[in-house]
Protein backbone atom coordinates (compact mmCIF):
# COMPACT_ATOMS: atom_id res chain seq x y z
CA UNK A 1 18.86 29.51 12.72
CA UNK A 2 18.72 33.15 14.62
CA UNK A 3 21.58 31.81 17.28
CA UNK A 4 23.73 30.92 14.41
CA UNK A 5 23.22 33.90 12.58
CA UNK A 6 23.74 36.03 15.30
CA UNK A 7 27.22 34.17 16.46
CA UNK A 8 28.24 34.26 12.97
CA UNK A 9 27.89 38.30 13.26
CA UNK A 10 29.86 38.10 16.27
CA UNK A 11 32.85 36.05 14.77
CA UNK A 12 33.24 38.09 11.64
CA UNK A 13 32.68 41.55 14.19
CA UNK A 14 35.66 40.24 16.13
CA UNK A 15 37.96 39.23 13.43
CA UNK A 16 37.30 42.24 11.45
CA UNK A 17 38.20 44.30 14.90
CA UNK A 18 41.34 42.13 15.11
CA UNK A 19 42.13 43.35 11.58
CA UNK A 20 41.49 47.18 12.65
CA UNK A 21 43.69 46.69 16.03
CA UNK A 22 46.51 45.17 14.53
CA UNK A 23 46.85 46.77 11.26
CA UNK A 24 46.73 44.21 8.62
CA UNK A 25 49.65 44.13 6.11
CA UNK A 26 52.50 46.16 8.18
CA UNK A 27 51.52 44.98 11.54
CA UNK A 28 52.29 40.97 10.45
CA UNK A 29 54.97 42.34 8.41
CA UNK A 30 56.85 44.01 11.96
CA UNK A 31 55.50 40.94 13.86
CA UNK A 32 57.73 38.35 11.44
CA UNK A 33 60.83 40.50 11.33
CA UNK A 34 60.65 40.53 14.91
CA UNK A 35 60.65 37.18 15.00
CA UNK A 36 62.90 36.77 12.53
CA UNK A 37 65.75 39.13 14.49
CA UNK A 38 64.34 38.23 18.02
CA UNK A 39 63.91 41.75 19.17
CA UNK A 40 62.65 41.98 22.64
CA UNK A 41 62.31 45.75 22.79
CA UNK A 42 58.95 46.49 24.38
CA UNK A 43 59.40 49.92 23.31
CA UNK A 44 60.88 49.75 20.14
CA UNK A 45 60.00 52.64 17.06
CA UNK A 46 62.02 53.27 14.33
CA UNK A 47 60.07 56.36 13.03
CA UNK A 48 58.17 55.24 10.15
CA UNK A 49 55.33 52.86 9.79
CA UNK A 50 53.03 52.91 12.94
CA UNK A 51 51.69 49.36 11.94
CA UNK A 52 55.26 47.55 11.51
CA UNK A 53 56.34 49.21 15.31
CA UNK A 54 52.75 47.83 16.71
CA UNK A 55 53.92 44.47 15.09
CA UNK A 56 57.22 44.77 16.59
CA UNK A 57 55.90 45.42 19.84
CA UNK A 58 53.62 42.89 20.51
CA UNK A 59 55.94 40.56 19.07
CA UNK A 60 58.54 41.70 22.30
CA UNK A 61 55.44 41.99 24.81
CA UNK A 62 54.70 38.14 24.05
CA UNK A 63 58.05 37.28 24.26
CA UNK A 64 58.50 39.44 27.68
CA UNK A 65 55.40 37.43 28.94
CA UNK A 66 56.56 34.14 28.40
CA UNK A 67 59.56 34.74 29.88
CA UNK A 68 57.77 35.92 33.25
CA UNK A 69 56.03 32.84 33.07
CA UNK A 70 59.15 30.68 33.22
């Protein structure tokens, strides 16, 4: 019962750290319309919300990865 207690503190630590990382609401939002326009700027900001660029961003660094990989 302690093991899974403590692993169950572990999971919810590391998805609520996810949440804090990534930003929640504008991060996903950036992420999607990334995806949605296929931007592959790595570096891309348009001056306004921090959390949509972060989205934005990771969205490009993912697709910058894969494309190493191939």
């Amino acid at each position: 019962m302690k093991k899974t207690l403590i692993v169950l503190v572990f999971i919810f630590s590391a998805l609520s750290y996810g949440q804090i990382v990534y930003g929640g609401e504008g991060h996903d939002a950036g992420y999607e319309w990334a995806q949605e326009h296929d931007i592959t700027d790595v570096g891309y900001d348009n001056g306004n919300s921090e959390s949509f660029n972060e989205g934005v961003r990771q969205y490009a660094e993912e697709q910058q990865e894969e494309a190493d990989e191939n």
